[in-house]
N, C-alpha and C. Protein backbone atom coordinates (compact mmCIF):
# COMPACT_ATOMS: atom_id res chain seq x y z
N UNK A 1 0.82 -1.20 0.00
CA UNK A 1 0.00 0.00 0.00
C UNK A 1 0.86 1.26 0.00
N UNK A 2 2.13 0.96 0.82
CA UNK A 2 2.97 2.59 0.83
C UNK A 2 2.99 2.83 -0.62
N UNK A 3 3.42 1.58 -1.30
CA UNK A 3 4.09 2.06 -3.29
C UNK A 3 3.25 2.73 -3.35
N UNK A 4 2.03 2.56 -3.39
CA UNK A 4 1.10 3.09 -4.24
C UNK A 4 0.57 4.37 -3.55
N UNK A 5 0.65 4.55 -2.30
CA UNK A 5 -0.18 5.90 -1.76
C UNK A 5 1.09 6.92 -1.48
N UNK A 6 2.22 6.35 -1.36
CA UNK A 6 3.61 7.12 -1.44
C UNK A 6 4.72 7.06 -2.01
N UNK A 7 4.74 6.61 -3.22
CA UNK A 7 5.79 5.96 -4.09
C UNK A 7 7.27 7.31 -3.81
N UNK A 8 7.36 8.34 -3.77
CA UNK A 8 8.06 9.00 -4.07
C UNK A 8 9.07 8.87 -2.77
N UNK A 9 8.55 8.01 -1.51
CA UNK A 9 9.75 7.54 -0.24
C UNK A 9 10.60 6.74 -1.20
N UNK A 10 10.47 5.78 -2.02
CA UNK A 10 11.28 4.79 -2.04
C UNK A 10 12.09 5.28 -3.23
N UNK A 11 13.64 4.73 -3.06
CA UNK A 11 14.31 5.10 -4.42
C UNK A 11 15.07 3.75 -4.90
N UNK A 12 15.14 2.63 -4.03
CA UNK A 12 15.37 1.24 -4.51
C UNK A 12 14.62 0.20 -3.95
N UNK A 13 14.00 -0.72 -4.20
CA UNK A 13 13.48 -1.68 -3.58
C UNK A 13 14.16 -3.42 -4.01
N UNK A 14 14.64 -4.23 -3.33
CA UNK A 14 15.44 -5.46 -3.71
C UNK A 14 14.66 -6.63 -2.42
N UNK A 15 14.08 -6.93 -3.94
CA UNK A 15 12.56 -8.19 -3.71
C UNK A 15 13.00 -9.39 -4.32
N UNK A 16 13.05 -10.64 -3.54
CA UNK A 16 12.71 -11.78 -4.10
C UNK A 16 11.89 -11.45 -5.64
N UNK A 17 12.50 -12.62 -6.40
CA UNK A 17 11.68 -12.58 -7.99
C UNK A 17 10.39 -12.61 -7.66
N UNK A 18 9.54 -12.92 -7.48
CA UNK A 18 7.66 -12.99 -7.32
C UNK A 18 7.69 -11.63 -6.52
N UNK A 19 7.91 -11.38 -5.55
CA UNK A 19 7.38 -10.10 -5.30
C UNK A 19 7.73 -8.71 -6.21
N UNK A 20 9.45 -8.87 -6.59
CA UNK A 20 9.44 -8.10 -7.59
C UNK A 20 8.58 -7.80 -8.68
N UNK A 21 8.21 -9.12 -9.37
CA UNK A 21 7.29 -8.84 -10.63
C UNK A 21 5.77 -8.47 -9.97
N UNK A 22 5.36 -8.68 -9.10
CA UNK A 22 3.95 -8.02 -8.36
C UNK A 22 3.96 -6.68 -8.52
N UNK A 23 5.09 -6.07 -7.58
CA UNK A 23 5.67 -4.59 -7.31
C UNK A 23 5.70 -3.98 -8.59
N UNK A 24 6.58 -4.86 -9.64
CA UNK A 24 6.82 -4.14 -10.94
C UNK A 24 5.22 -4.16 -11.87
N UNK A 25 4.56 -4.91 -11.68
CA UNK A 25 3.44 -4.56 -12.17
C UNK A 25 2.62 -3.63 -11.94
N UNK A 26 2.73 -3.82 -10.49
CA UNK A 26 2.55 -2.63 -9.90
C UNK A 26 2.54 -1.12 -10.14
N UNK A 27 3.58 -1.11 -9.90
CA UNK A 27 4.48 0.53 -10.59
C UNK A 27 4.45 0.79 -11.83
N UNK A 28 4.19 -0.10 -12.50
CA UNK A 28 3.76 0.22 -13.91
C UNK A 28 2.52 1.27 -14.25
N UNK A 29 1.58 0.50 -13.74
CA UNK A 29 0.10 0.89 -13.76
C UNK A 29 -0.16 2.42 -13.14
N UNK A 30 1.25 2.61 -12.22
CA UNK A 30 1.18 3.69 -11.22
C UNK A 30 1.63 5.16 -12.62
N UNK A 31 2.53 4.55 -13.56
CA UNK A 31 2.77 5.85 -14.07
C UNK A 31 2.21 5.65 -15.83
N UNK A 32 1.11 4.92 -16.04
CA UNK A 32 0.81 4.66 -17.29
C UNK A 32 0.86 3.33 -18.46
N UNK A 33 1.08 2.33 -17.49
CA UNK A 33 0.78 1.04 -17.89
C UNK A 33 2.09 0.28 -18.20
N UNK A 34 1.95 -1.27 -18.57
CA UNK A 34 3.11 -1.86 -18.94
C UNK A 34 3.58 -1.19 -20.53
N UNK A 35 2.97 -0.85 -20.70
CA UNK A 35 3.34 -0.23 -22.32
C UNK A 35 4.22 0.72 -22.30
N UNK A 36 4.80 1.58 -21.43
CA UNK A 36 5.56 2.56 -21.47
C UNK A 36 6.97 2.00 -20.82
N UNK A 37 6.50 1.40 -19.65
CA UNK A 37 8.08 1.47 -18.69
C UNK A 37 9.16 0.52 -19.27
N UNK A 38 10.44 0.92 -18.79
CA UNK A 38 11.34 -0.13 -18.93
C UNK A 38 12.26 -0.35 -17.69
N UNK A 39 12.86 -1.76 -17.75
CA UNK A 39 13.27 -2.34 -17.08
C UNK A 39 15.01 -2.59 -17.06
N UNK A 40 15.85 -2.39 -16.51
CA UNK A 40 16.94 -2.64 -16.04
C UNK A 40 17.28 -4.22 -15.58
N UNK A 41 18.20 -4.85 -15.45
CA UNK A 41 18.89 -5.79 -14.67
C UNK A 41 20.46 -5.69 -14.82
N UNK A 42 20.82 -5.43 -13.26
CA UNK A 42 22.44 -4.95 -13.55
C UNK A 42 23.21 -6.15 -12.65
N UNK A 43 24.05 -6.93 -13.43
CA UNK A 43 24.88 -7.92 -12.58
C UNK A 43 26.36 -7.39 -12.75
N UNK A 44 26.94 -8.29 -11.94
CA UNK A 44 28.44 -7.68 -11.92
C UNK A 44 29.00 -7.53 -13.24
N UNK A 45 28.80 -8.63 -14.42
CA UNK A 45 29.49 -8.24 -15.79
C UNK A 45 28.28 -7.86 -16.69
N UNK A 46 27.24 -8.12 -16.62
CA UNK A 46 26.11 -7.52 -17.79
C UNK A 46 25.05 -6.79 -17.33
N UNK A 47 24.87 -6.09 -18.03
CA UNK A 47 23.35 -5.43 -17.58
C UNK A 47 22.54 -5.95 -18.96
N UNK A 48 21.11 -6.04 -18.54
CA UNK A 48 20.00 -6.18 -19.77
C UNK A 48 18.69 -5.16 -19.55
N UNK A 49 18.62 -5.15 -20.44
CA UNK A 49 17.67 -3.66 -20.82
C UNK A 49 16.35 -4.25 -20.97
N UNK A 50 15.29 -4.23 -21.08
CA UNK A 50 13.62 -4.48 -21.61
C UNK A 50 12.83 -4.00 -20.96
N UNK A 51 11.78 -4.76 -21.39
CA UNK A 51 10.33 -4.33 -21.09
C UNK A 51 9.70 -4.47 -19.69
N UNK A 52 9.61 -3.43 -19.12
CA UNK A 52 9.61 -3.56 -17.26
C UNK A 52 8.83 -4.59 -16.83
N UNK A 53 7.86 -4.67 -17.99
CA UNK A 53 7.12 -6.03 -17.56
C UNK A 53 7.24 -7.59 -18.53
N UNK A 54 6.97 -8.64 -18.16
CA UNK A 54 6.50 -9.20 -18.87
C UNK A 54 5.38 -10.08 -18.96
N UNK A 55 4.77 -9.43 -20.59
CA UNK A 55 3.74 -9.74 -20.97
C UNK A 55 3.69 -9.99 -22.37
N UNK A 56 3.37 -11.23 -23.15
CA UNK A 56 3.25 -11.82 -23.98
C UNK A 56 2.49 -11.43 -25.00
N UNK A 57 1.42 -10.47 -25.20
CA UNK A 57 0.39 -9.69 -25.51
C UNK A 57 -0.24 -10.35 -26.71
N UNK A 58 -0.81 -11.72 -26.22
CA UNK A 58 -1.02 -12.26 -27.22
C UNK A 58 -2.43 -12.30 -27.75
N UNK A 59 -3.27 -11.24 -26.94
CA UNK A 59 -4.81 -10.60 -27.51
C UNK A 59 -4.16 -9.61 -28.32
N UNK A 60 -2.90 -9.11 -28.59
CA UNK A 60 -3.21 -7.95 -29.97
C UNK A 60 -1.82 -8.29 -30.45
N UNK A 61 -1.52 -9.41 -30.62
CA UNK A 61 -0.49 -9.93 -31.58
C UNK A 61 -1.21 -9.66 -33.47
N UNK A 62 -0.31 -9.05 -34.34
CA UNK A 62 -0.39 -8.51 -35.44
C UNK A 62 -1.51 -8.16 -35.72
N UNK A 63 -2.59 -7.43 -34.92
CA UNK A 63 -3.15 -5.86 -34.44
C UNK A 63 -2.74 -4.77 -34.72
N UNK A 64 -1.39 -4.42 -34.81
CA UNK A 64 -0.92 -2.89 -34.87
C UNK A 64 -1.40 -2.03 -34.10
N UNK A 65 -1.39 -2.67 -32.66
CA UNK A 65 -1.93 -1.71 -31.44
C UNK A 65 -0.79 -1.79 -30.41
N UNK A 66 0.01 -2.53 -30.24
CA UNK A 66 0.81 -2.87 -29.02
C UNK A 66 1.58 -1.32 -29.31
N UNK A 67 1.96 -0.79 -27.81
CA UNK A 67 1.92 -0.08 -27.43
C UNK A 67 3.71 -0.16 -27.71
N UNK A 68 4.64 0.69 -28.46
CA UNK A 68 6.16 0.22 -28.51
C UNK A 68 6.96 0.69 -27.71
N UNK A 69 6.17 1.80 -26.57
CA UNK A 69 7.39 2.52 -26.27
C UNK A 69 7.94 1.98 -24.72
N UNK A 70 7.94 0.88 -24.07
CA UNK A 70 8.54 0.39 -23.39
C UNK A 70 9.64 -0.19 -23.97
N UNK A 71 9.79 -0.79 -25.21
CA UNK A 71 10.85 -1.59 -25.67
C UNK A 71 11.93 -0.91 -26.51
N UNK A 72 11.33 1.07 -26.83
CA UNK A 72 12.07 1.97 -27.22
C UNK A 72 12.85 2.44 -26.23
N UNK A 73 12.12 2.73 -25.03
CA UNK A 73 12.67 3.32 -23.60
C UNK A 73 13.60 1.91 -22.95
N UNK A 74 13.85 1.01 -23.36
CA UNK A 74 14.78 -0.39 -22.70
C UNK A 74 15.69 0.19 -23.69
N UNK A 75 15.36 0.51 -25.09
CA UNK A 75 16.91 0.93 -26.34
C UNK A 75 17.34 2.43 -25.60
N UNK A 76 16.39 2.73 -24.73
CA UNK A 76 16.98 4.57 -24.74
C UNK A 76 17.94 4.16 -23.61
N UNK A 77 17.44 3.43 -22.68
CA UNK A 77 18.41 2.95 -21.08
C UNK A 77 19.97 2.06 -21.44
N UNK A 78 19.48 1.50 -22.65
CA UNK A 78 20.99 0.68 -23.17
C UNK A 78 21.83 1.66 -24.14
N UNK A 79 21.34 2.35 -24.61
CA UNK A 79 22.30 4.03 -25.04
C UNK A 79 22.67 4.42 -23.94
N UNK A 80 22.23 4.75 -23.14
CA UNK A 80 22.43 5.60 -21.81
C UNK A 80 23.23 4.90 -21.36
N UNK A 81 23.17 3.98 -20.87
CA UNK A 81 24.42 2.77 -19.95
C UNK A 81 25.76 2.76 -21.19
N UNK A 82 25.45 2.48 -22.49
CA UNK A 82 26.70 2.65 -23.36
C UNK A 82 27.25 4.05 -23.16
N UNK A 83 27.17 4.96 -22.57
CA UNK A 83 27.52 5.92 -23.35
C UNK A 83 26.88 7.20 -23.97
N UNK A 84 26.43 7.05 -24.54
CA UNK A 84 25.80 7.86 -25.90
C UNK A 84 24.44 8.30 -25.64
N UNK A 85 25.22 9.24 -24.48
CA UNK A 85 24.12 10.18 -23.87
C UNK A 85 23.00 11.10 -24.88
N UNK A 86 24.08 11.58 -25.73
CA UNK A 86 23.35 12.21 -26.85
C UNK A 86 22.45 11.77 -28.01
N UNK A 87 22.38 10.93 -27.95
CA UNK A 87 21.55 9.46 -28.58
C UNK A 87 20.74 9.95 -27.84
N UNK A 88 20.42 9.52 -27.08
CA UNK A 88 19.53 8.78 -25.96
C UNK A 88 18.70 10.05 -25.81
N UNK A 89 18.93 11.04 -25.40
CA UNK A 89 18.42 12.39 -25.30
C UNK A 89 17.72 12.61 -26.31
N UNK A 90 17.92 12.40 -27.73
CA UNK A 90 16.83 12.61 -28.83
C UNK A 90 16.03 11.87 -28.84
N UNK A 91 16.00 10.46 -28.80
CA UNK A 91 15.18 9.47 -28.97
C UNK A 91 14.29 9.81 -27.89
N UNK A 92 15.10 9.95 -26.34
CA UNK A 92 13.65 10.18 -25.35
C UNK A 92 12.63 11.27 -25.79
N UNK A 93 13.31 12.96 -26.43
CA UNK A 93 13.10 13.48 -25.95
C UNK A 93 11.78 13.42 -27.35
N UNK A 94 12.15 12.85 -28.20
CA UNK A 94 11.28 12.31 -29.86
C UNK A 94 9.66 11.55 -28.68
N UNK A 95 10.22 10.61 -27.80
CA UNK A 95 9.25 9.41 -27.36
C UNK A 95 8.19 10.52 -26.33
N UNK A 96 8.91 11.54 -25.49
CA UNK A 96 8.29 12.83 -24.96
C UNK A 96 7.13 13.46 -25.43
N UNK A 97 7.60 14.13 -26.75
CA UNK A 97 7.06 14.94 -27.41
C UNK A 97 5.94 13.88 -27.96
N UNK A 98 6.15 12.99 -28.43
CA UNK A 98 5.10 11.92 -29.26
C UNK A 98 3.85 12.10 -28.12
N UNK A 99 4.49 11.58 -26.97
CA UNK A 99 3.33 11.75 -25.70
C UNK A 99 2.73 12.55 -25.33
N UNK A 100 3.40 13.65 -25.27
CA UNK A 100 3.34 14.73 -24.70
C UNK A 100 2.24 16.24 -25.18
N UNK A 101 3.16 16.15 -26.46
CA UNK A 101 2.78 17.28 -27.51
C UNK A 101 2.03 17.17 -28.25
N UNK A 102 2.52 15.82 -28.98
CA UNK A 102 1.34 15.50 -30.00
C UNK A 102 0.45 14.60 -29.69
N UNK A 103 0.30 14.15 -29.13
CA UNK A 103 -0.91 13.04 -28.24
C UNK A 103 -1.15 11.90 -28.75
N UNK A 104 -0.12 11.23 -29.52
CA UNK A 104 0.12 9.97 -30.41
C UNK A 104 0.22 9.03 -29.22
N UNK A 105 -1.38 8.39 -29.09
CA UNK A 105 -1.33 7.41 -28.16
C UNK A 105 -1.99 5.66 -28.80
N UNK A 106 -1.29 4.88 -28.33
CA UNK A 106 -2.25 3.43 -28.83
C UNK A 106 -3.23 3.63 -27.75
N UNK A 107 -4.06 2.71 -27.72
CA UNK A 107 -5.07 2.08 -27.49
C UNK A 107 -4.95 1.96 -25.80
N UNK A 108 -4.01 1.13 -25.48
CA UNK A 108 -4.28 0.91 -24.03
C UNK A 108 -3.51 2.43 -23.15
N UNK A 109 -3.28 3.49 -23.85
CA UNK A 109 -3.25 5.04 -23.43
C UNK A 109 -4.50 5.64 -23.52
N UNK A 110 -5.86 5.20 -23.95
CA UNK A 110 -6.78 5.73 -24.11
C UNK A 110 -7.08 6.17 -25.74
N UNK A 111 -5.88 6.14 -26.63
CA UNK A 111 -5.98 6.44 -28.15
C UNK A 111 -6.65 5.66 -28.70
N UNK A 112 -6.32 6.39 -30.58
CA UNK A 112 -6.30 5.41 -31.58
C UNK A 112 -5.39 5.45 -32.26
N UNK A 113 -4.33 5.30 -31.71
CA UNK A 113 -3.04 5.47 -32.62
C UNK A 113 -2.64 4.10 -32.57
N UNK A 114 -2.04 3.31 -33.96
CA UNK A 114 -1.31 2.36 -34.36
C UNK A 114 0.04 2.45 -33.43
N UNK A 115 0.42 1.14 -33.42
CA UNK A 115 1.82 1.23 -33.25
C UNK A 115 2.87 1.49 -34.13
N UNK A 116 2.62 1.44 -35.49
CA UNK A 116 3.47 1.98 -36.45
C UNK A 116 3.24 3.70 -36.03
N UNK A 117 1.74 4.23 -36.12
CA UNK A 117 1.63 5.34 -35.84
C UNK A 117 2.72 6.19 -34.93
N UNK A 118 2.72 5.39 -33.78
CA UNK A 118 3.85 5.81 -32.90
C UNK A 118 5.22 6.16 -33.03
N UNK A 119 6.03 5.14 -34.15
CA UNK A 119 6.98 4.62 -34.27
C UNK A 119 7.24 5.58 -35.37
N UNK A 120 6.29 5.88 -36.09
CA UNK A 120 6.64 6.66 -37.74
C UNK A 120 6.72 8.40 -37.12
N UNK A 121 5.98 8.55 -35.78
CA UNK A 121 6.06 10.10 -35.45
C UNK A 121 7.31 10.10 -34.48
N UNK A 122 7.87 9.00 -33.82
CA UNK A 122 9.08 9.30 -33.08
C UNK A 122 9.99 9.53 -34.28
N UNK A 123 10.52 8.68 -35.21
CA UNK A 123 11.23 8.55 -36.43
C UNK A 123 11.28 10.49 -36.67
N UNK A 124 10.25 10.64 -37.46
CA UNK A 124 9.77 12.20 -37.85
C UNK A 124 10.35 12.97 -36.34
N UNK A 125 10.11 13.11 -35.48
CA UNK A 125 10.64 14.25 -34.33
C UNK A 125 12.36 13.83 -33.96
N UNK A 126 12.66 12.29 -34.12
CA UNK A 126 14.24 12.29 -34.40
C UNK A 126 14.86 13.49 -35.48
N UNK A 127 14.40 12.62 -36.78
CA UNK A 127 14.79 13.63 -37.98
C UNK A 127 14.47 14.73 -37.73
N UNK A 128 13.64 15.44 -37.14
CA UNK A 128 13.70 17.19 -37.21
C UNK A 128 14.59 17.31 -36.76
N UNK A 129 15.06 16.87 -35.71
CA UNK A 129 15.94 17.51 -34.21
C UNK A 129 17.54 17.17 -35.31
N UNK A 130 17.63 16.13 -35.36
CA UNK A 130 18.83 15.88 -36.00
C UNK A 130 19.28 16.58 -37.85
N UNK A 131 18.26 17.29 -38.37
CA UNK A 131 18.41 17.76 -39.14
C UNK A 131 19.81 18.65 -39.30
N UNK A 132 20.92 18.67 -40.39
CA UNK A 132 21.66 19.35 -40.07
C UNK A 132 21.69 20.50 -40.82
C-alpha cells in the first residue's frame, strides 16, 4: 500500500523474484501502464535492458496496437548505460514529445493510434531535431 499511496519515499526496492514482478506490475500501472516502462537488470558483468514487464500480448499480436514505447525506452536505457548520452536524449526526448505534444497514443493510453503510428512520429521528431 505505501508504493502506491507514497511511491516517491522509495528510491530502490530489492525483492525476491515474485514479489518483484507483483511490485513491478505494480508501478507500472502507477505511471501509465506496462506499455511505457522499462526495465533494467544490472549484474556484476552484464546489464539487460527491456520491457519492465513481462507480458506476452497475445490478444493484440499482429493488431498494430501494441503499445512500442517500453521496448524503445529499454533501447533509450541501453544508449544511456553505453555511453551515448546524446543518442539517448533525442530518442527520449522524440518518445516525450510523441506523448506529450502530440498526443500519439495506442489504445491501451486511451488512443487510436497504431503502433506503427507511434513509431513513424518518433522517427519524424528524431529527424527534425537531428536535421543538419
Amino acid at each position: 500500500l505505501q508504493l502506491v499511496s507514497y511511491p516517491a519515499q522509495f528510491d530502490v526496492l530489492l525483492l525476491p523474484n515474485l514479489y518483484g514482478n507483483i511490485l513491478t506490475n505494480i508501478a507500472c500501472g502507477l505511471v501509465g501502464g506496462p506499455g511505457i516502462t522499462s526495465g533494467r537488470n544490472y549484474g556484476h558483468e552484464y546489464a539487460v535492458f527491456e520491457t519492465g514487464t513481462r507480458n506476452t500480448g497475445k490478444s493484440i499480436a499482429g493488431k498494430n496496437i501494441a503499445n512500442p514505447l517500453a521496448m524503445m525506452n529499454a533501447g533509450v536505457d541501453l544508449l544511456d548505460h553505453l555511453g551515448l548520452k546524446k543518442d539517448a536524449t533525442v530518442i527520449r526526448n522524440a518518445i516525450d514529445k510523441t506523448l506529450n505534444v502530440d498526443k500519439i497514443h495506442t489504445p491501451d493510453l486511451g488512443g487510436q493510434a497504431s503502433t506503427r503510428d507511434v513509431v513513424n512520429n518518433i522517427i519524424k521528431e528524431v529527424q527534425e531535431t537531428t536535421r543538419l
